[in-house]
N, C-alpha and C. Protein backbone atom coordinates (compact mmCIF):
# COMPACT_ATOMS: atom_id res chain seq x y z
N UNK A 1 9.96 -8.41 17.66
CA UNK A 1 9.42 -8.35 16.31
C UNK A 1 8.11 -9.11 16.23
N UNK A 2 6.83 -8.50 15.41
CA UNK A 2 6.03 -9.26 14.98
C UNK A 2 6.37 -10.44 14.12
N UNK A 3 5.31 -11.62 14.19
CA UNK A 3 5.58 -12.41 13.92
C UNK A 3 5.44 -12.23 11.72
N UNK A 4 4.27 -11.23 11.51
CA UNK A 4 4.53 -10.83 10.50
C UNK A 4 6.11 -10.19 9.32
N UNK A 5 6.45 -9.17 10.53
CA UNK A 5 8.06 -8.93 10.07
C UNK A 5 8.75 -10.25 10.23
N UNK A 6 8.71 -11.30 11.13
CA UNK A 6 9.83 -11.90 11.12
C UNK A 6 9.11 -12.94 9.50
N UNK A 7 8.05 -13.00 9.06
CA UNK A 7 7.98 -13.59 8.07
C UNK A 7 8.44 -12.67 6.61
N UNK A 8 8.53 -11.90 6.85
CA UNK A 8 9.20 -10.84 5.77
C UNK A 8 10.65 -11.03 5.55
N UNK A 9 11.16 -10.98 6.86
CA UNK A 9 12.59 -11.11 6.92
C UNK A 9 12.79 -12.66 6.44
N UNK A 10 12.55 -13.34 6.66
CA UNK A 10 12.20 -15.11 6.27
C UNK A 10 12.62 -15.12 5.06
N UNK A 11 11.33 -14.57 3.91
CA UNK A 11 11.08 -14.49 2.61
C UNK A 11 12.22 -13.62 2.21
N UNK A 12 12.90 -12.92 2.58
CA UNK A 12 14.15 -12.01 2.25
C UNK A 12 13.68 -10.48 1.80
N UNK A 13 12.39 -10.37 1.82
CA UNK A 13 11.90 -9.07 1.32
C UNK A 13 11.36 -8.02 1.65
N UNK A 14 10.91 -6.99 1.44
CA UNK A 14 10.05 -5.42 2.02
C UNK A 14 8.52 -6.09 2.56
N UNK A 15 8.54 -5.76 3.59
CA UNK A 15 6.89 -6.45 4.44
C UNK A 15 5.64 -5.88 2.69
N UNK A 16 6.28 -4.82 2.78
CA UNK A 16 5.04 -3.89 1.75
C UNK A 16 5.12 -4.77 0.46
N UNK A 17 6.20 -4.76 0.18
CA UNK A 17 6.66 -5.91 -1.38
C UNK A 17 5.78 -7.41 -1.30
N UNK A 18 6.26 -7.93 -0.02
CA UNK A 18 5.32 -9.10 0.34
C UNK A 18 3.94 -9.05 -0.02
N UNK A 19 3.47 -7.99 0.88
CA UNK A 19 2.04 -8.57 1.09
C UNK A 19 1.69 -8.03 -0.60
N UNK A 20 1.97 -7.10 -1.20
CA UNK A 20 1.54 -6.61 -2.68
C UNK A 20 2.00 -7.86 -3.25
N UNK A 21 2.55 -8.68 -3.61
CA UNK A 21 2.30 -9.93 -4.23
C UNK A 21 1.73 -11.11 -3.86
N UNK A 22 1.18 -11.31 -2.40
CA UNK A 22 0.84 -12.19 -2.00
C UNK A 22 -1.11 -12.10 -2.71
N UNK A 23 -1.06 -10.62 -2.83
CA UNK A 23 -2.50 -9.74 -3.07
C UNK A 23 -2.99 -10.83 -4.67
N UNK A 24 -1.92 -10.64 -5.34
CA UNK A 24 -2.26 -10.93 -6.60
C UNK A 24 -2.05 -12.38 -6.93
N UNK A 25 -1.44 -13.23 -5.98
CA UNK A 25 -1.23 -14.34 -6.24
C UNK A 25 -1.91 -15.70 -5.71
N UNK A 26 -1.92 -16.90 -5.94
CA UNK A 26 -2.45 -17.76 -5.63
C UNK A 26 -2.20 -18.54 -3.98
N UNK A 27 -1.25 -18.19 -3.66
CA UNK A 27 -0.46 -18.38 -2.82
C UNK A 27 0.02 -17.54 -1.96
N UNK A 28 0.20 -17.64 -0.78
CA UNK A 28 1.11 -16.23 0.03
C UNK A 28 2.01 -16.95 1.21
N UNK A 29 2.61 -16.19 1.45
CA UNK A 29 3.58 -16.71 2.85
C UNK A 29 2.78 -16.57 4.04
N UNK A 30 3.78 -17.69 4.76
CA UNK A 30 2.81 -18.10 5.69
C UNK A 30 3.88 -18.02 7.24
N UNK A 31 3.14 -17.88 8.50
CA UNK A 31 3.68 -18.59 9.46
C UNK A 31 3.23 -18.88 10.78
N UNK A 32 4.20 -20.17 11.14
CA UNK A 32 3.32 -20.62 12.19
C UNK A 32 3.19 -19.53 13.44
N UNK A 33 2.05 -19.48 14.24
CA UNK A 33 1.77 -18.36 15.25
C UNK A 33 1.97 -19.02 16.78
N UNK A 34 2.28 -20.34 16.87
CA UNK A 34 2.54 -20.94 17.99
C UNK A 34 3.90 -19.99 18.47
N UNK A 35 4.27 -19.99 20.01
CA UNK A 35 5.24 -19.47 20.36
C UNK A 35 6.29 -19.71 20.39
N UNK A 36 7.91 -19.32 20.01
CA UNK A 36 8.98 -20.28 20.04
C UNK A 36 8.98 -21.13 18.21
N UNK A 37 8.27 -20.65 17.32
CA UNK A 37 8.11 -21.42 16.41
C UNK A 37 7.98 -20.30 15.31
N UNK A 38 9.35 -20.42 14.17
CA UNK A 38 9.09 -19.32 13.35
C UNK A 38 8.98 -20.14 11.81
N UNK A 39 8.29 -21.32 11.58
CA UNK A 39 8.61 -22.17 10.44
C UNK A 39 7.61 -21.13 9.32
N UNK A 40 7.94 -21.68 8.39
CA UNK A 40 7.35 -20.75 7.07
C UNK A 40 7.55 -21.57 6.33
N UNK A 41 5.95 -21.28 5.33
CA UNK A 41 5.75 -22.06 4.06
C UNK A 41 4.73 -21.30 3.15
N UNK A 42 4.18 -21.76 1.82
CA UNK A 42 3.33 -21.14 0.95
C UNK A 42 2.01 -21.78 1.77
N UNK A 43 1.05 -20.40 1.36
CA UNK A 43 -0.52 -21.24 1.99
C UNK A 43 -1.15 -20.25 0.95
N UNK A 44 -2.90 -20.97 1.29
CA UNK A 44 -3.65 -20.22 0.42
C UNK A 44 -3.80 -18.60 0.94
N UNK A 45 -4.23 -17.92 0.30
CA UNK A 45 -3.91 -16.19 0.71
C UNK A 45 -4.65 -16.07 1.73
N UNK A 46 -5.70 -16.71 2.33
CA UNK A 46 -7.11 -16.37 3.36
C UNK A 46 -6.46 -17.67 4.64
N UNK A 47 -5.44 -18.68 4.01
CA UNK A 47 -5.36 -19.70 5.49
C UNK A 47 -5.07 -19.18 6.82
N UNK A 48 -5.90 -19.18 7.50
CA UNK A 48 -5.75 -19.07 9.30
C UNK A 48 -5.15 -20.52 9.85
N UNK A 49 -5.50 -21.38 9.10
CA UNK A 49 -5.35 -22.57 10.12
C UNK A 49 -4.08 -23.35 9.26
N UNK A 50 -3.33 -23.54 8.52
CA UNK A 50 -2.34 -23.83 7.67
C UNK A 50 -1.75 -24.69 8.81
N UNK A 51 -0.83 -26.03 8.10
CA UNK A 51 -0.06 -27.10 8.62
C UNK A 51 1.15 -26.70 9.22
N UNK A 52 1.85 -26.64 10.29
CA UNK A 52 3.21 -26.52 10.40
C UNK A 52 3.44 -27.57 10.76
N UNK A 53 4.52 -27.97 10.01
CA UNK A 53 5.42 -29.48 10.02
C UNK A 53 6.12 -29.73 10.92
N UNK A 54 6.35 -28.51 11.96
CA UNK A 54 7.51 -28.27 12.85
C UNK A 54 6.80 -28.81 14.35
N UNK A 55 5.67 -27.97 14.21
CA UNK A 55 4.39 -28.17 15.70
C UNK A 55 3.76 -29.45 15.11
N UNK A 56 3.42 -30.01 13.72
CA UNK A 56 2.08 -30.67 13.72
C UNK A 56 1.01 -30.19 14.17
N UNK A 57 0.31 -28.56 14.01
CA UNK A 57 -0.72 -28.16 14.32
C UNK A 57 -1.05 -27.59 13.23
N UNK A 58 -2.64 -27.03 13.17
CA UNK A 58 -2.72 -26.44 12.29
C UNK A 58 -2.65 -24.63 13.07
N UNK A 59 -1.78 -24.06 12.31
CA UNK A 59 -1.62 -22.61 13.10
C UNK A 59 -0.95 -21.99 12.35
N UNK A 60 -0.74 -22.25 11.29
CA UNK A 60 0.40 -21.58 10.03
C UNK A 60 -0.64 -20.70 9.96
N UNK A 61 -0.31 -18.99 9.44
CA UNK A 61 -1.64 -18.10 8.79
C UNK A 61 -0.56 -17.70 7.68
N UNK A 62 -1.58 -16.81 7.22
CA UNK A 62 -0.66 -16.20 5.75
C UNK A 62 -0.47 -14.82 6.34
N UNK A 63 0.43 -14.04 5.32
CA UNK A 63 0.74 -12.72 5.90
C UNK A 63 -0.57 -11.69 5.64
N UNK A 64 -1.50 -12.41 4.92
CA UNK A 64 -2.28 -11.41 4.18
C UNK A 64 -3.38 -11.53 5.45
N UNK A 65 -3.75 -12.70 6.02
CA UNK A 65 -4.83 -13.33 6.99
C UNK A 65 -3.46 -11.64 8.66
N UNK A 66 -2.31 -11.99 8.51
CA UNK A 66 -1.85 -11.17 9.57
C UNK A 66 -1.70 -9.66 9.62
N UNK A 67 -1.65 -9.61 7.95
CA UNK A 67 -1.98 -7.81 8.13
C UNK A 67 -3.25 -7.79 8.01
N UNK A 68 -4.42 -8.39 8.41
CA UNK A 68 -5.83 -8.09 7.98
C UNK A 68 -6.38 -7.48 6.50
N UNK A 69 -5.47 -7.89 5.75
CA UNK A 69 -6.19 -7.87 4.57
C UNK A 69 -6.95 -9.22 4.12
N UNK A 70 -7.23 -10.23 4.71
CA UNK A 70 -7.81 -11.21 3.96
C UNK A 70 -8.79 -11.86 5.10
C-alpha cells in the first residue's frame, strides 16, 4: 500500500472523501514518509516537511502535498 492509502485507512475514510476536505480546510492529514513509520497527525495543507514525534524528523507531508494537489 501507498503510504497515502495507508493514511486514508488511518483517518477511517474514502482516499477521495479525504483529500475533498482536506481541499477546503485549514488543515489536512498528514504522514510521516520515513520507512517502517506510519504515524499521522493534522498539518498545514501544503506541509512537506511536518514533525513526526515518532522519528523526531521533519518528514510528515499532508495527503494533499502526496496526491500532488498542493
Amino acid at each position: 500500500m501507498s503510504k497515502l492509502t495507508d493514511l486514508a485507512e488511518d483517518w477511517g475514510v474514502p482516499l477521495d472523501e479525504m483529500l475533498e476536505e482536506a481541499v477546503y480546510d485549514s488543515v489536512a492529514p498528514g504522514i510521516c514518509m520515513n520507512p517502517g513509520c506510519d504515524y499521522t497527525t493534522e498539518v498545514e495543507p501544503d506541509s512537506m516537511e511536518g514533525w513526526c514525534e515518532c522519528c523526531n524528523t521533519n518528514t510528515v507531508q499532508s495527503c494533499l502535498v502526496l496526491a500532488g494537489l498542493a
